[in-house]
N, C-alpha and C. Protein backbone atom coordinates (compact mmCIF):
# COMPACT_ATOMS: atom_id res chain seq x y z
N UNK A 1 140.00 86.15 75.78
CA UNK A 1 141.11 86.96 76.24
C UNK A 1 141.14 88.32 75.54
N UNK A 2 140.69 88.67 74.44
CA UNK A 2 140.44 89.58 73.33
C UNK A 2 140.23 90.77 74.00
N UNK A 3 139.29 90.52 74.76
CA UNK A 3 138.32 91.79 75.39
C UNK A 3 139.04 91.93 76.63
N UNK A 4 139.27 91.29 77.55
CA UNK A 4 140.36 91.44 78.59
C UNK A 4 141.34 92.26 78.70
N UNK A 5 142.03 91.19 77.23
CA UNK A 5 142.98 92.64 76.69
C UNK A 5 142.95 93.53 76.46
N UNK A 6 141.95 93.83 75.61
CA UNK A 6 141.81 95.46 75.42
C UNK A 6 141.32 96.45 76.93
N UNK A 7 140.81 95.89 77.56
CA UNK A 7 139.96 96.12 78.75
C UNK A 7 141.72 96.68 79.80
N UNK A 8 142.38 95.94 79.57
CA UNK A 8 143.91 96.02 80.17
C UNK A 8 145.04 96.97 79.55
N UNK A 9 144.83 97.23 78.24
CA UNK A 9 145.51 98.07 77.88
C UNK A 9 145.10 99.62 77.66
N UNK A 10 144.16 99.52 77.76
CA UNK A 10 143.28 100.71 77.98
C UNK A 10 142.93 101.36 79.62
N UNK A 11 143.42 100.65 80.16
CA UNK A 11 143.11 100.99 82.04
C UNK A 11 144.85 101.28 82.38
N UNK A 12 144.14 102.61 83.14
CA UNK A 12 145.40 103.02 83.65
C UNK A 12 146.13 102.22 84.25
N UNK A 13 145.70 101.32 85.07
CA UNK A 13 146.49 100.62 85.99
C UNK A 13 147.40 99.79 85.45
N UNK A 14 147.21 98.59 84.42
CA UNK A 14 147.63 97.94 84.16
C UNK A 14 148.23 98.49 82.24
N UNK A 15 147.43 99.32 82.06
CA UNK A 15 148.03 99.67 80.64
C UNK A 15 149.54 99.96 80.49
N UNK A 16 149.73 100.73 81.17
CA UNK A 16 151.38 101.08 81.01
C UNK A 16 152.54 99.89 81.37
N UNK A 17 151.68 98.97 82.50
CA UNK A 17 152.64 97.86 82.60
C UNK A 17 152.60 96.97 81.24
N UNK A 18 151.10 96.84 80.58
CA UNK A 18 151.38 95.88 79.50
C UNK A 18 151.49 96.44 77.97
N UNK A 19 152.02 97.65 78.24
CA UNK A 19 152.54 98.41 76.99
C UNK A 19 154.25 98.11 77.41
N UNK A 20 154.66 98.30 78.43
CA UNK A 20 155.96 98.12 78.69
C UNK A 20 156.16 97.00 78.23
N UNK A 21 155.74 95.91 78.86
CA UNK A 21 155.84 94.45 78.98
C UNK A 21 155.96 94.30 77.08
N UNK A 22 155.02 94.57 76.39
CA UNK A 22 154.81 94.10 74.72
C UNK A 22 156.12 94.95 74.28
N UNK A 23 156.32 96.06 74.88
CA UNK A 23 157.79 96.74 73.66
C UNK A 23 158.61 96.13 74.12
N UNK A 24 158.86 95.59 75.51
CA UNK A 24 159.97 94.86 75.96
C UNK A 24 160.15 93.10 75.09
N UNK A 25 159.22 92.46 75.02
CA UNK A 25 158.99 91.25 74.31
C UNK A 25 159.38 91.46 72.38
N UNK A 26 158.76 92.89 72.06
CA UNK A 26 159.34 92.51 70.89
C UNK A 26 160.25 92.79 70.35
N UNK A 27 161.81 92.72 71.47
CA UNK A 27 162.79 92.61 70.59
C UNK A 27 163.29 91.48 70.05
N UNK A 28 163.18 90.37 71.52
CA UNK A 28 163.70 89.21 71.45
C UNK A 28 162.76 88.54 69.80
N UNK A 29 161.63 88.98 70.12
CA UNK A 29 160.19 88.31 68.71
C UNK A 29 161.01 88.51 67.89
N UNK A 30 161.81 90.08 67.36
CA UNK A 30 161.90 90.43 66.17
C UNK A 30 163.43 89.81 65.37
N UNK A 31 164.18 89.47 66.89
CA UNK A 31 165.40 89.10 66.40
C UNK A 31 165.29 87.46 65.82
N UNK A 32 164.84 86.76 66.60
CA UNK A 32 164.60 85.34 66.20
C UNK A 32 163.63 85.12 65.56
N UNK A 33 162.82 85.67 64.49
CA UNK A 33 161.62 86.00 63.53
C UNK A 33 163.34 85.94 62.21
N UNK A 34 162.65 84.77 61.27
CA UNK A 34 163.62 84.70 60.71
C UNK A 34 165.20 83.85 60.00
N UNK A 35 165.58 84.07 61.67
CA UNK A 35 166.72 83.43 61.99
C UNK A 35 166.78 81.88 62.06
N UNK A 36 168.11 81.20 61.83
CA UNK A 36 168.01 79.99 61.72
C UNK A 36 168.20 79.36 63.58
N UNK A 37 166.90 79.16 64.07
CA UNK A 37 166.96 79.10 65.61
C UNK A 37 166.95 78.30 65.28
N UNK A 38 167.31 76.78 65.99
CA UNK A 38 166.97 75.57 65.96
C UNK A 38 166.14 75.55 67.45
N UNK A 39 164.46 75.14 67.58
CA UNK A 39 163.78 75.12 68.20
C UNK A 39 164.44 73.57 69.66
N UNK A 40 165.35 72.94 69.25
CA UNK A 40 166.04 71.95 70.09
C UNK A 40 167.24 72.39 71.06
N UNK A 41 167.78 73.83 70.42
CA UNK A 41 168.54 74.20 71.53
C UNK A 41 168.13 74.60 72.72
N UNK A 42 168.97 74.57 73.86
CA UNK A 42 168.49 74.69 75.34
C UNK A 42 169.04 75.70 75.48
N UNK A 43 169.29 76.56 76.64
CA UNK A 43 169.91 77.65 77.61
C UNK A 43 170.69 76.99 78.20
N UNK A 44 172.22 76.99 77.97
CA UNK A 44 173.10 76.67 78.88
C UNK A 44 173.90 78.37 79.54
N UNK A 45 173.55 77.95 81.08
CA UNK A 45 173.67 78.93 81.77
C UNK A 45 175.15 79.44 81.86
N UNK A 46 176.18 77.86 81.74
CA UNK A 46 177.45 78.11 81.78
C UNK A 46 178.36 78.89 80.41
N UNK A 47 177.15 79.20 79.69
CA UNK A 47 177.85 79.83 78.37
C UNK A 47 177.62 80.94 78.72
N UNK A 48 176.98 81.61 80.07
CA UNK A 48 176.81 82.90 79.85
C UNK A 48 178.02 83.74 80.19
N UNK A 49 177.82 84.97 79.32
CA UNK A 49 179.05 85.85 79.36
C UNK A 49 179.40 87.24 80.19
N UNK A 50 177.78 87.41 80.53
CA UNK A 50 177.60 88.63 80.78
C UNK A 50 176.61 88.25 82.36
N UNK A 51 176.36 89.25 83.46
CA UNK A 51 175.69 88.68 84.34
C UNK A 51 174.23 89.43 84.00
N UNK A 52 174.37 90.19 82.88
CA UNK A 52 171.98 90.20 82.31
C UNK A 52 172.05 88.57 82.24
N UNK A 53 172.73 87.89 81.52
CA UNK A 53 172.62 86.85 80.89
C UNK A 53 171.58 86.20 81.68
N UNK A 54 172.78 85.95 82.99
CA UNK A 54 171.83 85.30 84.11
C UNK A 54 170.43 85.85 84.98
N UNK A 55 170.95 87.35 85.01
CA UNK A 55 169.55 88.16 85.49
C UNK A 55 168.42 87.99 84.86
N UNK A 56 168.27 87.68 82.94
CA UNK A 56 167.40 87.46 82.03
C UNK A 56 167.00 86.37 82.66
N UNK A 57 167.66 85.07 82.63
CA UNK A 57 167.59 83.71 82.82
C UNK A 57 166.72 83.15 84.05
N UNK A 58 167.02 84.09 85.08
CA UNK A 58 166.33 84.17 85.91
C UNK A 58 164.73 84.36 86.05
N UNK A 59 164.98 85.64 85.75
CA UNK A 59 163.67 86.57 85.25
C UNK A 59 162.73 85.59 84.72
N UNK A 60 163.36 85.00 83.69
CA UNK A 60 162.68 84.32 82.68
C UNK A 60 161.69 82.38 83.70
N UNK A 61 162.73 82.09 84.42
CA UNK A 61 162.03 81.01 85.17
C UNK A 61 161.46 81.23 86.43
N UNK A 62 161.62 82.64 86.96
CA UNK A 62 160.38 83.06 87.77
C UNK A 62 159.23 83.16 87.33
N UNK A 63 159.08 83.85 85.74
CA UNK A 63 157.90 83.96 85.67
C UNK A 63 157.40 82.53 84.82
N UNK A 64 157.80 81.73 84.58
CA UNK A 64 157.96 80.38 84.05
C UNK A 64 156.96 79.88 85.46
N UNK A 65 157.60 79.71 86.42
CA UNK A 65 157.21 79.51 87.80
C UNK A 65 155.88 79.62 88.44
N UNK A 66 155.36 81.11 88.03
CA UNK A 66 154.58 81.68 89.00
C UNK A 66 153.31 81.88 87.87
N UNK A 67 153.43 81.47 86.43
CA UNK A 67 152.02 81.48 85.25
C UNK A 67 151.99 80.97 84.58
N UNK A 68 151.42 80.23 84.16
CA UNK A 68 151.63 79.68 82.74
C UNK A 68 150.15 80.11 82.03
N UNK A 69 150.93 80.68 80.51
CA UNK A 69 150.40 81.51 79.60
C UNK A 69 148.82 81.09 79.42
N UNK A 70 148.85 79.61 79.31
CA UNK A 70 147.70 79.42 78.57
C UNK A 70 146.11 79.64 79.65
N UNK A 71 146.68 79.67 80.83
CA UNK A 71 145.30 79.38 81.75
C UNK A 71 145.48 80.97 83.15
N UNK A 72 146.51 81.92 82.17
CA UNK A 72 146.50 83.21 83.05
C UNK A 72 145.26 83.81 82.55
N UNK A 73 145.26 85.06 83.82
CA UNK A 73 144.13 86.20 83.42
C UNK A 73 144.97 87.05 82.85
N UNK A 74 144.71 88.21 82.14
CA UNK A 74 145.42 89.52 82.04
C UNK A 74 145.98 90.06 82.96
N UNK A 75 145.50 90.30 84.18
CA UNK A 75 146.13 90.55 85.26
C UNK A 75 147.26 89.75 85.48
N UNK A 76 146.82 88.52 85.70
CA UNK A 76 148.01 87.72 86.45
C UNK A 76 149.23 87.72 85.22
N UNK A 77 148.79 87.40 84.22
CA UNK A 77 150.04 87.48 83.09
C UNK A 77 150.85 88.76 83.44
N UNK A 78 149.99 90.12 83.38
CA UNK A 78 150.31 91.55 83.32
C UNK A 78 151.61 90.83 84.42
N UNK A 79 151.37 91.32 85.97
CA UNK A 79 151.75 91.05 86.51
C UNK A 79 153.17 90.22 86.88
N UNK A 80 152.68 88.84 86.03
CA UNK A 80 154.12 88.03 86.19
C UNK A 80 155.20 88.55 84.94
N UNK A 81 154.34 88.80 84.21
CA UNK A 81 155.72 89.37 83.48
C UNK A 81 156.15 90.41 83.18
N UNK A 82 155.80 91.18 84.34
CA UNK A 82 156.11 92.85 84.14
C UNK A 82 157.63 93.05 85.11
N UNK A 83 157.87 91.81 85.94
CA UNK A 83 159.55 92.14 86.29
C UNK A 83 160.59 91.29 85.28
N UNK A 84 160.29 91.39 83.86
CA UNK A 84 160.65 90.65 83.22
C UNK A 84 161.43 91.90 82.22
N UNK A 85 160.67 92.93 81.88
CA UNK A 85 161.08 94.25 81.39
C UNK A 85 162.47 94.66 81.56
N UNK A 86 162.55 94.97 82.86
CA UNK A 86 163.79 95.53 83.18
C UNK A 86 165.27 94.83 82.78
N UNK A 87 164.99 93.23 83.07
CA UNK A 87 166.07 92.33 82.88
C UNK A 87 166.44 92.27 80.95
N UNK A 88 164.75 92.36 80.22
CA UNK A 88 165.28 92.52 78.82
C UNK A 88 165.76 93.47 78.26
N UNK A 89 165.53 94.78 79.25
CA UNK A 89 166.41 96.27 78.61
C UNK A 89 167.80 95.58 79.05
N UNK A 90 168.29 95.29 79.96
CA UNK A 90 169.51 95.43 80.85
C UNK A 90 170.15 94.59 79.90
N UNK A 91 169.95 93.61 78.94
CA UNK A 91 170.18 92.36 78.38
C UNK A 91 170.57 93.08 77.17
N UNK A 92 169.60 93.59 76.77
CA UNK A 92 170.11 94.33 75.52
C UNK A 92 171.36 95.26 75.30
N UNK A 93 170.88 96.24 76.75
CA UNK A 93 171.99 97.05 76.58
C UNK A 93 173.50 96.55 76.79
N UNK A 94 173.59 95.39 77.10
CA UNK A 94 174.76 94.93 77.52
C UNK A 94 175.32 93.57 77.23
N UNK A 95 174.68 92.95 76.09
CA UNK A 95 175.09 91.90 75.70
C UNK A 95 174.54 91.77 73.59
N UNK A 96 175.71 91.16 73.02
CA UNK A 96 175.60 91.62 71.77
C UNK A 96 175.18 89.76 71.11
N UNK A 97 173.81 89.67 70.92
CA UNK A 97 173.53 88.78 70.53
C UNK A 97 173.59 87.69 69.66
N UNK A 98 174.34 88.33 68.30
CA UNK A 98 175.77 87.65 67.71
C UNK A 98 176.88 87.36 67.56
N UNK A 99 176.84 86.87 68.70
CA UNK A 99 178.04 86.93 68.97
C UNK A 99 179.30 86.05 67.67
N UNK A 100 180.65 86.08 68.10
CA UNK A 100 181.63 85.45 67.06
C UNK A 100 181.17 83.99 67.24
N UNK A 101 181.31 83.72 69.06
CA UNK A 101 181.69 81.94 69.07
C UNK A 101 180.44 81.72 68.45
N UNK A 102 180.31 80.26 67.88
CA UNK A 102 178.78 80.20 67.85
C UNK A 102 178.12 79.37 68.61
N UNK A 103 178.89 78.64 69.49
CA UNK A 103 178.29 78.51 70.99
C UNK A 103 177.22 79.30 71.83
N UNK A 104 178.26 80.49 71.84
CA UNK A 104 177.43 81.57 72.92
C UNK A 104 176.37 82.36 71.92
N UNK A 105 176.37 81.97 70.75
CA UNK A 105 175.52 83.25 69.49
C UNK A 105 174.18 81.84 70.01
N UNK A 106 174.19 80.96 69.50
CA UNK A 106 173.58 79.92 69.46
C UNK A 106 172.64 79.85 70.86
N UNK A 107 173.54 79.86 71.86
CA UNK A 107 173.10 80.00 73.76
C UNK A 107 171.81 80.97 73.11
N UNK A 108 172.53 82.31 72.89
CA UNK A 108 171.74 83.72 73.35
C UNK A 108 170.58 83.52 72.36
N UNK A 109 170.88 82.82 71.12
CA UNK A 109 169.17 82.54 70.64
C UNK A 109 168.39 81.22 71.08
N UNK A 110 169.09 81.05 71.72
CA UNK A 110 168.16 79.86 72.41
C UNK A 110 167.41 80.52 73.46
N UNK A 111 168.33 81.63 73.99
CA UNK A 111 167.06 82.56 75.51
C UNK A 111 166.09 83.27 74.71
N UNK A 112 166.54 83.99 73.61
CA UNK A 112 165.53 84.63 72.85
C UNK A 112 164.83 84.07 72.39
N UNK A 113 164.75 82.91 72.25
CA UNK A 113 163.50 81.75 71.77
C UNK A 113 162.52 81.77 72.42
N UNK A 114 163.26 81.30 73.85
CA UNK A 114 162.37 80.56 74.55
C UNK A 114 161.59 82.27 75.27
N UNK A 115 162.53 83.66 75.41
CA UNK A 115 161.75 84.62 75.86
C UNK A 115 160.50 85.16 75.38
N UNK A 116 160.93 84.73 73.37
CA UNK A 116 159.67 85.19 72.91
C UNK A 116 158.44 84.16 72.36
N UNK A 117 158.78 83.36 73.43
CA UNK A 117 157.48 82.26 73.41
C UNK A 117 157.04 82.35 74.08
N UNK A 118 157.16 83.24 75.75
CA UNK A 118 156.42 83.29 76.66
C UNK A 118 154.98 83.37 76.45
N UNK A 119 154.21 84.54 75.36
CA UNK A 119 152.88 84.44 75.50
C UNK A 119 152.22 83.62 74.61
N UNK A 120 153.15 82.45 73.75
CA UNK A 120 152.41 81.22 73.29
C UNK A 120 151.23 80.90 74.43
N UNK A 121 149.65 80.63 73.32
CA UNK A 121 148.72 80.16 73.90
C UNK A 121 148.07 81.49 75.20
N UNK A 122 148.89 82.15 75.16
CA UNK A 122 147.69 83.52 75.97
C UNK A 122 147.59 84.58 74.52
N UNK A 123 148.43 85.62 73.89
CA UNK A 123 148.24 86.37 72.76
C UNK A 123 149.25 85.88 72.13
N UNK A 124 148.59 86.06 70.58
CA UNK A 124 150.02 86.38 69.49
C UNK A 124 150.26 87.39 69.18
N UNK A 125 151.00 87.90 69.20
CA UNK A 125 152.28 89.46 69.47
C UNK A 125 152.50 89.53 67.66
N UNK A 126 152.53 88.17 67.16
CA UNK A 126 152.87 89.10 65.57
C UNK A 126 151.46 89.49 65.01
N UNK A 127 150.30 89.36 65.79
CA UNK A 127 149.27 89.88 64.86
C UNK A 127 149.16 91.59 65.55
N UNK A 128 150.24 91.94 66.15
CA UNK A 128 150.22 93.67 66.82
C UNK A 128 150.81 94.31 65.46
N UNK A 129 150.58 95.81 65.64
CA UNK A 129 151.66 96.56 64.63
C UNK A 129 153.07 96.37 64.68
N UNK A 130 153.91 96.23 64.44
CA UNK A 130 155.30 96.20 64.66
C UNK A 130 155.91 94.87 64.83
N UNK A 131 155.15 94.09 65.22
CA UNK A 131 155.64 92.63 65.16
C UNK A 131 155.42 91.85 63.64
């Protein structure tokens, strides 16, 4: 995948989608890097507060849906998770991830868990700069 990658981030076509795609992924990485996540919590949808919540949530089991990490190409990864971007800006800008309850603090690191596990078994994102 090594060479792929580089082969992908270096081509116009797909570079800018998977430069988007990696700054978009490492916020959720950087916030739950750390933190006391408990890897057993789920996404309960009914805790959500905000409607990114659900737009994320979404986002997140389409591309759940349509790749799985370990047996994508670069392309197809590029691809499935490049409408995934928009929903993690929108998420950010509009929902505050610590929240007080710790229900809903707890919920929102359970999406950020599971968002920044997406490329388990295709790349690891903390061996990049910034992660």
């Amino acid at each position: 995948q090594g060479e792929a990658l580089h082969s992908a981030w270096t081509s116009a076509e797909q570079g800018e989608a998977l430069r988007s795609m990696i700054a978009a992924l490492s916020r959720p990485t950087r916030i739950v890097r750390g933190k006391a996540v408990d890897p057993s919590w789920s996404v309960d949808p009914a805790k959500f507060e905000h409607p990114e919540e659900a737009a994320l949530y979404d986002a997140m089991a389409a591309f759940n849906a349509k790749v799985q990490p370990s047996s994508a190409t670069v392309a197809e990864f590029v691809d499935a998770a490049a409408p995934l971007v928009a929903p993690i800006d929108a998420y950010f800008e509009k929902v505050f991830v610590m929240a007080e309850d710790e229900g809903v603090r707890q919920n929102r690191l359970a999406c950020l868990l599971a968002l920044s596990s997406i490329t388990r078994g295709w790349v690891d994102l903390s061996r990049l700069p910034g992660f």
